[in-house]
PDB file of N, CA and C in Angstrom:
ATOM      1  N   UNK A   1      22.767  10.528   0.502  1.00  0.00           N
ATOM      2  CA  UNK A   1      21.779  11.273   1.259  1.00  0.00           C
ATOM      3  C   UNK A   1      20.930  12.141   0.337  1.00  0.00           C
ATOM      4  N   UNK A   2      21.436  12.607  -0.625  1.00  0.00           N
ATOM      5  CA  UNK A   2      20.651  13.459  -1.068  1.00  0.00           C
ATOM      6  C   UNK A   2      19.517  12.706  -2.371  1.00  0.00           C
ATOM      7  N   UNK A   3      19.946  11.350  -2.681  1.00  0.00           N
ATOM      8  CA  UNK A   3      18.880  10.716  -3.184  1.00  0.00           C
ATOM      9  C   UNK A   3      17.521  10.284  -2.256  1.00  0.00           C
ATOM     10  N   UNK A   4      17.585   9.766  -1.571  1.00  0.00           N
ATOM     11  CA  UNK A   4      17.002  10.422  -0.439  1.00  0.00           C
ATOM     12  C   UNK A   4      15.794  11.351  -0.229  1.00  0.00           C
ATOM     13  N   UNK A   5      16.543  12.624  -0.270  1.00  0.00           N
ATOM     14  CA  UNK A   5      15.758  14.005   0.200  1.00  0.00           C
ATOM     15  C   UNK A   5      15.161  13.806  -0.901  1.00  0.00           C
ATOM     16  N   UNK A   6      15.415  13.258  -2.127  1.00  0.00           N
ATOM     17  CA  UNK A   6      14.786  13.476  -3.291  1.00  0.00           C
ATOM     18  C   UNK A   6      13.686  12.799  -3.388  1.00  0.00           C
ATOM     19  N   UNK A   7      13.724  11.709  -2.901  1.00  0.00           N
ATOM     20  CA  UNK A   7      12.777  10.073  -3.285  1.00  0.00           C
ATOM     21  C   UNK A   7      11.241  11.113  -1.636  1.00  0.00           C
ATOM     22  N   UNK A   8      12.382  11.599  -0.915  1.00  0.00           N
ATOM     23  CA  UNK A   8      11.176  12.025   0.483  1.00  0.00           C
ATOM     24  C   UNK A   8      10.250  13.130  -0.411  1.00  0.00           C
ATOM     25  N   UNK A   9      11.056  14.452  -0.789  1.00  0.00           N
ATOM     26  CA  UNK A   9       9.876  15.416  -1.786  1.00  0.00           C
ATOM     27  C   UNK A   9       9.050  14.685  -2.459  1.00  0.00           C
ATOM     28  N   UNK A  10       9.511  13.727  -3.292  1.00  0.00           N
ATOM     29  CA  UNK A  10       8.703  13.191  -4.353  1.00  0.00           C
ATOM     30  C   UNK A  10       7.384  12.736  -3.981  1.00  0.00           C
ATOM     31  N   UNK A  11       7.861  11.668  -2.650  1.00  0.00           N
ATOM     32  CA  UNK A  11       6.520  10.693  -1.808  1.00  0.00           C
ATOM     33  C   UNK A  11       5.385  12.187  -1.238  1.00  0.00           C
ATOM     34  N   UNK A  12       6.563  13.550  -0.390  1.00  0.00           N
ATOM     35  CA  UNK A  12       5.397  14.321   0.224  1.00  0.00           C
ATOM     36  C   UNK A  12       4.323  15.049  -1.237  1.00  0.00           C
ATOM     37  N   UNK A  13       4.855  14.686  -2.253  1.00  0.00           N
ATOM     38  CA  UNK A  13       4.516  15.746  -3.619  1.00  0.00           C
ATOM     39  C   UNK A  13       2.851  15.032  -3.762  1.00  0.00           C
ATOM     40  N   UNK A  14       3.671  13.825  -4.426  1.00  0.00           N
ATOM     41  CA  UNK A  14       2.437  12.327  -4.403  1.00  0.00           C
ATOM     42  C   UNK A  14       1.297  12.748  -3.104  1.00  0.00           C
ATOM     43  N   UNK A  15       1.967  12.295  -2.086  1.00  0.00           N
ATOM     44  CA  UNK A  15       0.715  12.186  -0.932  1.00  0.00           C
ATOM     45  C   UNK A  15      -0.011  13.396  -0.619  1.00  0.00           C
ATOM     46  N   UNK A  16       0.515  14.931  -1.388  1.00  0.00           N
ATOM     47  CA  UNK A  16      -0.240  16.285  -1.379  1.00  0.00           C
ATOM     48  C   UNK A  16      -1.029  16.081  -2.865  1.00  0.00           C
ATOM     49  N   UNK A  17      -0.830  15.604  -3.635  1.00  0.00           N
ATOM     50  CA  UNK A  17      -1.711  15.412  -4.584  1.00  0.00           C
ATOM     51  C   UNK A  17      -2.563  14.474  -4.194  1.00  0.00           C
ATOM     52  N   UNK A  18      -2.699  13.575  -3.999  1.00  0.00           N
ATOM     53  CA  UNK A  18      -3.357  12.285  -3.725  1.00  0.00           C
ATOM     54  C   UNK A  18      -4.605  13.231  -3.048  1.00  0.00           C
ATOM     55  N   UNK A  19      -4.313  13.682  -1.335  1.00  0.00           N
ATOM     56  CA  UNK A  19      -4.895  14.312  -0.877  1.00  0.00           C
ATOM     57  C   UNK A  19      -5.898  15.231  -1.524  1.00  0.00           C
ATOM     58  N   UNK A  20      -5.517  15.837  -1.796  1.00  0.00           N
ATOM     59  CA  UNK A  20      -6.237  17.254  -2.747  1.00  0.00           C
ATOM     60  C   UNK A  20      -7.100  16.370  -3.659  1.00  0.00           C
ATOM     61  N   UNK A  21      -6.744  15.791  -4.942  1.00  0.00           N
ATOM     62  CA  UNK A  21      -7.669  14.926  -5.474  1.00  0.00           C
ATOM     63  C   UNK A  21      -8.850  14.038  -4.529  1.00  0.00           C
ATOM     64  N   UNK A  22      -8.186  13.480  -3.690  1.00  0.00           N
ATOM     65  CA  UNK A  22      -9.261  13.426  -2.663  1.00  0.00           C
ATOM     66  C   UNK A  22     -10.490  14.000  -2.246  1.00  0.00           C
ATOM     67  N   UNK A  23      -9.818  15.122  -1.280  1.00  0.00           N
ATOM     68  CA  UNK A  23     -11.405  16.129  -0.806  1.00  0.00           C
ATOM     69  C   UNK A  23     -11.570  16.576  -2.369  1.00  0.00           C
ATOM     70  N   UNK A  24     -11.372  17.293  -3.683  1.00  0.00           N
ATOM     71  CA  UNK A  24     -12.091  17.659  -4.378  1.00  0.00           C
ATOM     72  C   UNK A  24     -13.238  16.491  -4.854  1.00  0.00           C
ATOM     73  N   UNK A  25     -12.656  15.360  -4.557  1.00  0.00           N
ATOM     74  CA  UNK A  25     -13.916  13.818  -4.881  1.00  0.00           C
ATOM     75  C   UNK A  25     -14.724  14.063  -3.935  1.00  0.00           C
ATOM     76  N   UNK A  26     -14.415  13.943  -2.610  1.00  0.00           N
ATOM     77  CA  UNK A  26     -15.701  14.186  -1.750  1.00  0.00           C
ATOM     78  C   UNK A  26     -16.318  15.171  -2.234  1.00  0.00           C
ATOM     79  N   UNK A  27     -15.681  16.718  -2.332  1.00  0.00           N
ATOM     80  CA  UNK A  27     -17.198  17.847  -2.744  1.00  0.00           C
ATOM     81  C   UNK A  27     -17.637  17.558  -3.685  1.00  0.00           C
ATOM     82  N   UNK A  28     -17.387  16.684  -4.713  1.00  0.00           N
ATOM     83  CA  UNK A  28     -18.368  16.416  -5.501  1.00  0.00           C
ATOM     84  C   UNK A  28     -19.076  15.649  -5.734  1.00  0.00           C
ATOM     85  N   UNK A  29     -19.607  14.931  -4.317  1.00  0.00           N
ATOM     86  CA  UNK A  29     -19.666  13.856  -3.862  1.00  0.00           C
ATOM     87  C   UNK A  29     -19.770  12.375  -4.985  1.00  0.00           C
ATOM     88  N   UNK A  30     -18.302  12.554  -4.974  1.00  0.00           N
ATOM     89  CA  UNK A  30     -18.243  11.457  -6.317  1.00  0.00           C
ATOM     90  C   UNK A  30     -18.157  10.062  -5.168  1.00  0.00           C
ATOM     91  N   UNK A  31     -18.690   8.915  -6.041  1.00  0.00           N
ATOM     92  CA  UNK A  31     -18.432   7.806  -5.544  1.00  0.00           C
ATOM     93  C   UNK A  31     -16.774   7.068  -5.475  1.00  0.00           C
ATOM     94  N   UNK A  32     -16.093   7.285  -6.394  1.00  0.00           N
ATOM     95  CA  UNK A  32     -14.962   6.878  -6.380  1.00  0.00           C
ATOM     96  C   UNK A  32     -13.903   7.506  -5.636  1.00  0.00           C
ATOM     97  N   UNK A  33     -14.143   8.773  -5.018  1.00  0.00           N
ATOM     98  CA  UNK A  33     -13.307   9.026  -4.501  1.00  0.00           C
ATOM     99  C   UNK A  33     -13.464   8.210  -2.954  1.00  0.00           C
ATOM    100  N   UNK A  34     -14.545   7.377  -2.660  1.00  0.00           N
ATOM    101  CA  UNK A  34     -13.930   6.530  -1.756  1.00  0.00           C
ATOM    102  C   UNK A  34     -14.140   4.944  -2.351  1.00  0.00           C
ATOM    103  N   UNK A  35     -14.516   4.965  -2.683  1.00  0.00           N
ATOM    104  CA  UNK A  35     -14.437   3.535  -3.801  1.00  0.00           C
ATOM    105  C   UNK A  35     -13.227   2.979  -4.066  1.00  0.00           C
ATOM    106  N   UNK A  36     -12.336   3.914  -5.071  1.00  0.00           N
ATOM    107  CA  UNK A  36     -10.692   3.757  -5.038  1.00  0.00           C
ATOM    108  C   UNK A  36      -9.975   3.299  -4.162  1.00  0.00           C
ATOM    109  N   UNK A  37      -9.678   4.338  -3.096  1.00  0.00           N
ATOM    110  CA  UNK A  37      -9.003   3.912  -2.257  1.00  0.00           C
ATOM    111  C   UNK A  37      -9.260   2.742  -1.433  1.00  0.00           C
ATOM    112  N   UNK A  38     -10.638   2.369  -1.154  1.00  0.00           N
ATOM    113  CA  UNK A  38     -10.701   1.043  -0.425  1.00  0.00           C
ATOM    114  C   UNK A  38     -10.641  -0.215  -1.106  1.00  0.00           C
ATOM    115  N   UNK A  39     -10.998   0.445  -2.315  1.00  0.00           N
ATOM    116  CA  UNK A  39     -10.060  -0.871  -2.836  1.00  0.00           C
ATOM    117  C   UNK A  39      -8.682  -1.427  -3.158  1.00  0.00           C
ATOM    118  N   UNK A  40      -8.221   0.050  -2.714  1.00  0.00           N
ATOM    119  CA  UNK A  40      -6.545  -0.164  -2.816  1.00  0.00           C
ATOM    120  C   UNK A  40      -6.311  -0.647  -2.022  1.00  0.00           C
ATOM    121  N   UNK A  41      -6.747  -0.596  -0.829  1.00  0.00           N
ATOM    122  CA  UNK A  41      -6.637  -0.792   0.379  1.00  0.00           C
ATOM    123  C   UNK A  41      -6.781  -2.075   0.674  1.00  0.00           C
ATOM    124  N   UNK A  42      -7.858  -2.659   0.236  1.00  0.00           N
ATOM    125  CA  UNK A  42      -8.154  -4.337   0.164  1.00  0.00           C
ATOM    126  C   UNK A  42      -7.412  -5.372  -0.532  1.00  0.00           C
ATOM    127  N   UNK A  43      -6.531  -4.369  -1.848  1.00  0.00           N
ATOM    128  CA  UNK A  43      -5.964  -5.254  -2.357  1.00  0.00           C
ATOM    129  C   UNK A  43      -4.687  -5.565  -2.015  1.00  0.00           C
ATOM    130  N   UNK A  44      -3.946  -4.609  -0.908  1.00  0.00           N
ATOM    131  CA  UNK A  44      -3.131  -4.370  -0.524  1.00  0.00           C
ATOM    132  C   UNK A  44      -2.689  -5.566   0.297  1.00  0.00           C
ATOM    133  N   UNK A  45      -3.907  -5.791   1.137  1.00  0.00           N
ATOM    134  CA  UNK A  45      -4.089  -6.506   2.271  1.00  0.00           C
ATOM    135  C   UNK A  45      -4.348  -7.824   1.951  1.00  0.00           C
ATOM    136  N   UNK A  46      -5.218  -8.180   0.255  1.00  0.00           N
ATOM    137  CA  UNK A  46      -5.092  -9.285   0.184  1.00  0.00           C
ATOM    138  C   UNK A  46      -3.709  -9.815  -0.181  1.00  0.00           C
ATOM    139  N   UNK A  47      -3.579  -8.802  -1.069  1.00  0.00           N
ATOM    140  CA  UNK A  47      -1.405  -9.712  -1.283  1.00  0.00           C
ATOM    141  C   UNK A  47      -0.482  -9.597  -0.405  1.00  0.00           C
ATOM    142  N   UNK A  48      -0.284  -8.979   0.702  1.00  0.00           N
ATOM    143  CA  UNK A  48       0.424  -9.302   1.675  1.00  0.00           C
ATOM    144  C   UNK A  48      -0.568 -10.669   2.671  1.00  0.00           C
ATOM    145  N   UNK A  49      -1.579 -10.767   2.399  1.00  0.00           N
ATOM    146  CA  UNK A  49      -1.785 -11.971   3.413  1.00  0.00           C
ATOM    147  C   UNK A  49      -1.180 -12.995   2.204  1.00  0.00           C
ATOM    148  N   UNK A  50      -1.683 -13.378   1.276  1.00  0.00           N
ATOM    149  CA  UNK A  50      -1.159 -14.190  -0.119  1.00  0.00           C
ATOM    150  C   UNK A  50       0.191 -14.561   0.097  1.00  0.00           C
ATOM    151  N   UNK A  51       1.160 -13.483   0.344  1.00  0.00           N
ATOM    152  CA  UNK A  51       2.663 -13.303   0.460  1.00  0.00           C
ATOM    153  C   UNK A  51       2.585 -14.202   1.640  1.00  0.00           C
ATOM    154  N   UNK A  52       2.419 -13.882   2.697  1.00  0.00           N
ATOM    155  CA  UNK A  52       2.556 -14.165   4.025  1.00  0.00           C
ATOM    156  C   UNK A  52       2.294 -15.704   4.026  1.00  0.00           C
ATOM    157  N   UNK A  53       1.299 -16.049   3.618  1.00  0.00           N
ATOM    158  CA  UNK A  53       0.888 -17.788   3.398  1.00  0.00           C
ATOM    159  C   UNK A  53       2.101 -17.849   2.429  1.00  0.00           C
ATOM    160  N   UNK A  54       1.942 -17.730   1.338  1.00  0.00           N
ATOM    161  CA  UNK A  54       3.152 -18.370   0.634  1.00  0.00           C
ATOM    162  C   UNK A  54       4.778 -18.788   1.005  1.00  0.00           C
ATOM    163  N   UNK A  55       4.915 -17.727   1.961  1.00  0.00           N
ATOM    164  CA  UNK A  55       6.290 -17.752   2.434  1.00  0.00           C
ATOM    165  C   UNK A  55       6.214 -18.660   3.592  1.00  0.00           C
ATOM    166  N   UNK A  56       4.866 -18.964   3.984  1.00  0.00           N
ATOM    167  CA  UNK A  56       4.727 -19.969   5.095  1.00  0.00           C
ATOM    168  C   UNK A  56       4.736 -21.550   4.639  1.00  0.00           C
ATOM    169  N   UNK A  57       3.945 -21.421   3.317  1.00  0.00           N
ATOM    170  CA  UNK A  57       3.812 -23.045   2.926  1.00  0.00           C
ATOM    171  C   UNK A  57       5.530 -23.268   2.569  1.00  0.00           C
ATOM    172  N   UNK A  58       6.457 -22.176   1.884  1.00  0.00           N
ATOM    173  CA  UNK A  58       7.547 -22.852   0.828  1.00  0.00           C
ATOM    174  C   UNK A  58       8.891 -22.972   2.161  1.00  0.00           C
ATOM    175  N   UNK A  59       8.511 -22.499   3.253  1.00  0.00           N
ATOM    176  CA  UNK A  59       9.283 -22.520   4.259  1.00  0.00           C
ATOM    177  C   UNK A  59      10.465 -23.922   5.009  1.00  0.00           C
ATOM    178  N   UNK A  60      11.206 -24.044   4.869  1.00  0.00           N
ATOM    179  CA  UNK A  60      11.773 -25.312   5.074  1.00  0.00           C
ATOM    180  C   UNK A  60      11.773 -25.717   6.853  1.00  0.00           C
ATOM    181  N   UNK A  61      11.732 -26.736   6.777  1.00  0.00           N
ATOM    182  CA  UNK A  61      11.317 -27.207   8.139  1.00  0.00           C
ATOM    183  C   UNK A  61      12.796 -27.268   8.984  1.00  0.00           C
ATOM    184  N   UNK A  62      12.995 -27.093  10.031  1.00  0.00           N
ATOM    185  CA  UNK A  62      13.916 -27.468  10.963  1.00  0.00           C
ATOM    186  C   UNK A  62      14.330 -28.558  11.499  1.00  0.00           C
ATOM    187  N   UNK A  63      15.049 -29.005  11.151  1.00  0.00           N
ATOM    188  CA  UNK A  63      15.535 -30.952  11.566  1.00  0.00           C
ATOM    189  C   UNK A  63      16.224 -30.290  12.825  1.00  0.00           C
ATOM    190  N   UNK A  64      15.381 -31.235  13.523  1.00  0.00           N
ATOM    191  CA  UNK A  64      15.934 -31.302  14.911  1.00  0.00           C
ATOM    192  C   UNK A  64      17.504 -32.517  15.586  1.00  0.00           C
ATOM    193  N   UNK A  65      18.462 -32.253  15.966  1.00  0.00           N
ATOM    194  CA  UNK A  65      19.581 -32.684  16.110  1.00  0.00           C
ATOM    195  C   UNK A  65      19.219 -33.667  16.964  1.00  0.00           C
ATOM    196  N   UNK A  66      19.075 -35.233  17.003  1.00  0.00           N
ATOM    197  CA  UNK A  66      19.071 -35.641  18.421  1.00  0.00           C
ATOM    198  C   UNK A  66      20.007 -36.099  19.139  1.00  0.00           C
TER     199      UNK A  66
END
């Protein structure tokens, strides 16, 4: 449990930094501070669809008993 509580601070530490770096990108109205993330975002989405097909093509078929 207490690895855990540890791995949870760490993620809220990350996602309060992340944040903060964030809006300081918007006031300065930098381009990357939304640039970045949507592309994280896209790439995210392309490798889980990638994954998702892949695990669909290597999938073994079901022989049906007759």
């Amino acid at each position: 449990m207490r690895r855990a509580r540890v791995t949870g601070k760490l993620m809220m530490a990350g996602a309060a930094l992340q944040m903060l770096l964030f809006v300081c990108g918007l006031k300065r109205h930098s381009y990357l501070a939304l640039a970045l993330p949507v592309s994280v975002a896209m790439l995210a989405q392309t490798a889980l669809t990638f994954w998702l097909g892949w695990t669909m093509l290597t999938m073994e078929e079901e022989v049906e008993e007759p």
